[in-house]
Protein backbone atom coordinates (compact mmCIF):
# COMPACT_ATOMS: atom_id res chain seq x y z
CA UNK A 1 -4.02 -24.09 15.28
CA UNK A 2 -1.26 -23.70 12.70
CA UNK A 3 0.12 -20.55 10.74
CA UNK A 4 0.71 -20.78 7.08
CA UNK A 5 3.13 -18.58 5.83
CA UNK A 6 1.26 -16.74 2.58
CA UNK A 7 -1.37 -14.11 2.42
CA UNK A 8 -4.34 -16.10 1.47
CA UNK A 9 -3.78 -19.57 1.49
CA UNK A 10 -6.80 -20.98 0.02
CA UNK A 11 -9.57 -19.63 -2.98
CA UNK A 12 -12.45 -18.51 -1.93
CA UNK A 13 -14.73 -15.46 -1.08
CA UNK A 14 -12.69 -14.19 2.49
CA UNK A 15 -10.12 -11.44 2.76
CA UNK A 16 -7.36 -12.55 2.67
CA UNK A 17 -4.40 -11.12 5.26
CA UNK A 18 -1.81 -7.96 4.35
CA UNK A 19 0.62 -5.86 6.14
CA UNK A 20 -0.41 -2.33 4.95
CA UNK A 21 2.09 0.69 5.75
CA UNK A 22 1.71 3.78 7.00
CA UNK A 23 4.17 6.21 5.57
CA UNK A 24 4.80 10.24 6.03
CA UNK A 25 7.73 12.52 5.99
CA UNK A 26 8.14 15.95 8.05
CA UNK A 27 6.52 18.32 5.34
CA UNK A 28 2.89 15.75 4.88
CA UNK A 29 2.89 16.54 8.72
CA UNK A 30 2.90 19.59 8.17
CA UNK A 31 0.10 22.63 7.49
CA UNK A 32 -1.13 21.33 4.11
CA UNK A 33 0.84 18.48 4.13
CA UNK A 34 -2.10 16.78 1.79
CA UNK A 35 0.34 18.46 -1.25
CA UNK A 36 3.54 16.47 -0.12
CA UNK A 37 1.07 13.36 0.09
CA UNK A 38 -0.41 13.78 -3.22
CA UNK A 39 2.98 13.86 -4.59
CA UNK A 40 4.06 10.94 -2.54
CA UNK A 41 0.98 8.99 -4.27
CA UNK A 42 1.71 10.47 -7.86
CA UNK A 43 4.90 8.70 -7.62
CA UNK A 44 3.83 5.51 -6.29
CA UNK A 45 1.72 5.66 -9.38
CA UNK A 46 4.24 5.41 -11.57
CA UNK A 47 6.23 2.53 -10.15
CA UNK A 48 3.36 0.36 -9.33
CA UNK A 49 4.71 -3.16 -10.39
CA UNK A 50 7.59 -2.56 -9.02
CA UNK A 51 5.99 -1.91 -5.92
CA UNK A 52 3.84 -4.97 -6.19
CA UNK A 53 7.23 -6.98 -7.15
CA UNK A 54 8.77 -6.22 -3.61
CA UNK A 55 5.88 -6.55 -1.49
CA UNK A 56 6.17 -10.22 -1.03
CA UNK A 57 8.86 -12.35 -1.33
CA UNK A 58 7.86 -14.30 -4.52
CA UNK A 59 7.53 -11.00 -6.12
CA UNK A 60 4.02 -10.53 -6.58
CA UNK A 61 2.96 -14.01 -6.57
CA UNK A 62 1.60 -14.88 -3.07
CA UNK A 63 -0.48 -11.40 -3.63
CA UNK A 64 -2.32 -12.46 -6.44
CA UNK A 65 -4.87 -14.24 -5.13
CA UNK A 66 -5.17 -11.28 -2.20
CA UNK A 67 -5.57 -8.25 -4.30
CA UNK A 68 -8.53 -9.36 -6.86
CA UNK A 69 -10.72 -5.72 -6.48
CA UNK A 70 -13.14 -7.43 -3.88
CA UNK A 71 -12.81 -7.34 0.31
CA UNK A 72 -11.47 -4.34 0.69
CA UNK A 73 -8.20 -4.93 -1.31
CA UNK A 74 -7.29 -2.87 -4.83
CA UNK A 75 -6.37 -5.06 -7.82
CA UNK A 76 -3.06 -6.13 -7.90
CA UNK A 77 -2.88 -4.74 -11.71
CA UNK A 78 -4.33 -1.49 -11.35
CA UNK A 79 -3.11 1.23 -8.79
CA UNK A 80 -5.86 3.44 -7.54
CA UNK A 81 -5.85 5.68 -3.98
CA UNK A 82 -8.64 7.45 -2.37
CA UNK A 83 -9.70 9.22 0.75
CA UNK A 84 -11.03 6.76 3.06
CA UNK A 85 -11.22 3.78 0.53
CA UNK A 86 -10.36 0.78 1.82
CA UNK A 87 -10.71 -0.76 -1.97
CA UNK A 88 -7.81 1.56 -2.99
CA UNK A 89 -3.72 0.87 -3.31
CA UNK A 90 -2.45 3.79 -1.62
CA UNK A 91 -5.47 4.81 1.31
CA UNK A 92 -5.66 8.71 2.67
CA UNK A 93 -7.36 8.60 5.80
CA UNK A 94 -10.61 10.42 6.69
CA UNK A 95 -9.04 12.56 9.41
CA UNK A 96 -5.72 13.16 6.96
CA UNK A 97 -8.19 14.95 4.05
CA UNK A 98 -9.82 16.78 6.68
CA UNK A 99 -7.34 18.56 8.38
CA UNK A 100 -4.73 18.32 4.98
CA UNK A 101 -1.67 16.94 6.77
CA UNK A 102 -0.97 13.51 7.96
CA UNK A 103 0.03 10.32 6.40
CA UNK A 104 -0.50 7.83 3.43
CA UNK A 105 -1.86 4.03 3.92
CA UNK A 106 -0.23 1.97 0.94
CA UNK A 107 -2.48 -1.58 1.56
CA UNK A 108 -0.90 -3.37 -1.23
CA UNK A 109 2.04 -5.45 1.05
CA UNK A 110 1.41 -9.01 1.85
CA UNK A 111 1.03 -10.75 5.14
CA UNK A 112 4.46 -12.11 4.01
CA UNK A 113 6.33 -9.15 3.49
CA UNK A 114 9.86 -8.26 4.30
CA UNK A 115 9.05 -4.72 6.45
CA UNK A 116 13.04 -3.48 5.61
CA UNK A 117 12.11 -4.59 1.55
CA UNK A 118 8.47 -2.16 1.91
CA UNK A 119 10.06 0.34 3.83
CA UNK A 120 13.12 0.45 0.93
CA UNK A 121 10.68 0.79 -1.92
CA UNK A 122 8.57 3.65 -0.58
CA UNK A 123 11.47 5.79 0.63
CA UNK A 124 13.13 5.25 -2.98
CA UNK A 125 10.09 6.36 -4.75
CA UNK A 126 8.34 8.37 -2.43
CA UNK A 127 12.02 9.97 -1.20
CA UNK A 128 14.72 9.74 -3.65
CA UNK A 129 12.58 9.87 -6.37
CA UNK A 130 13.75 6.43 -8.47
């Protein structure tokens, strides 16, 4: 066995491997949190490539082949979320929408990722609003 390094090594019709992140502050714990997280997701909208950029360390590159639309991955040039859609870019969980507090799922990372670099990115938009 060997471990290669990149999120999906080789073509073909396979999933290929990411590092998705669960994110929430205080208040989308909170009763009707589901606000905080729309907002949260509103602004992840807006700096999608940049998100994309920083989510593996050849700035999008080793993704590309990962987020093609298909196997449960969004498409690395369109962002999308949903409740409970595992096809999406940012992912609300089932239990979150039902009881309107909870967390976010942003499934765009790579197997490759730099955790401090993901973490960075989603508290600048999601946080400090850049």
């Amino acid at each position: 066995a060997c471990s290669v390094p990149v999120p999906k090594p080789m073509a073909g019709d396979w999933n290929g491997a990411g590092a998705h992140c669960n994110f929430s502050t205080a208040p989308m714990r909170e009763e009707n949190g589901i606000i905080e997280i729309e907002k949260a997701i509103d602004k992840l909208s807006k700096q999608h490539l940049r998100h994309i950029q920083a989510y593996d360390p050849h700035g999008g590159k080793d993704n590309e082949r990962r987020l093609t639309g298909h196997h449960e991955t969004s498409s690395i040039h369109d962002f999308s979320a949903g409740v409970a859609n595992r096809g999406a870019s940012i992912r609300i969980p089932r239990g979150c929408a039902e009881e309107k507090k909870g967390y976010l799922e942003d499934r765009r990372p790579a197997s490759n990722c730099d955790p401090y670099q993901v973490t960075e990115a989603v508290v600048r938009t999601c946080c400090l609003s850049e």
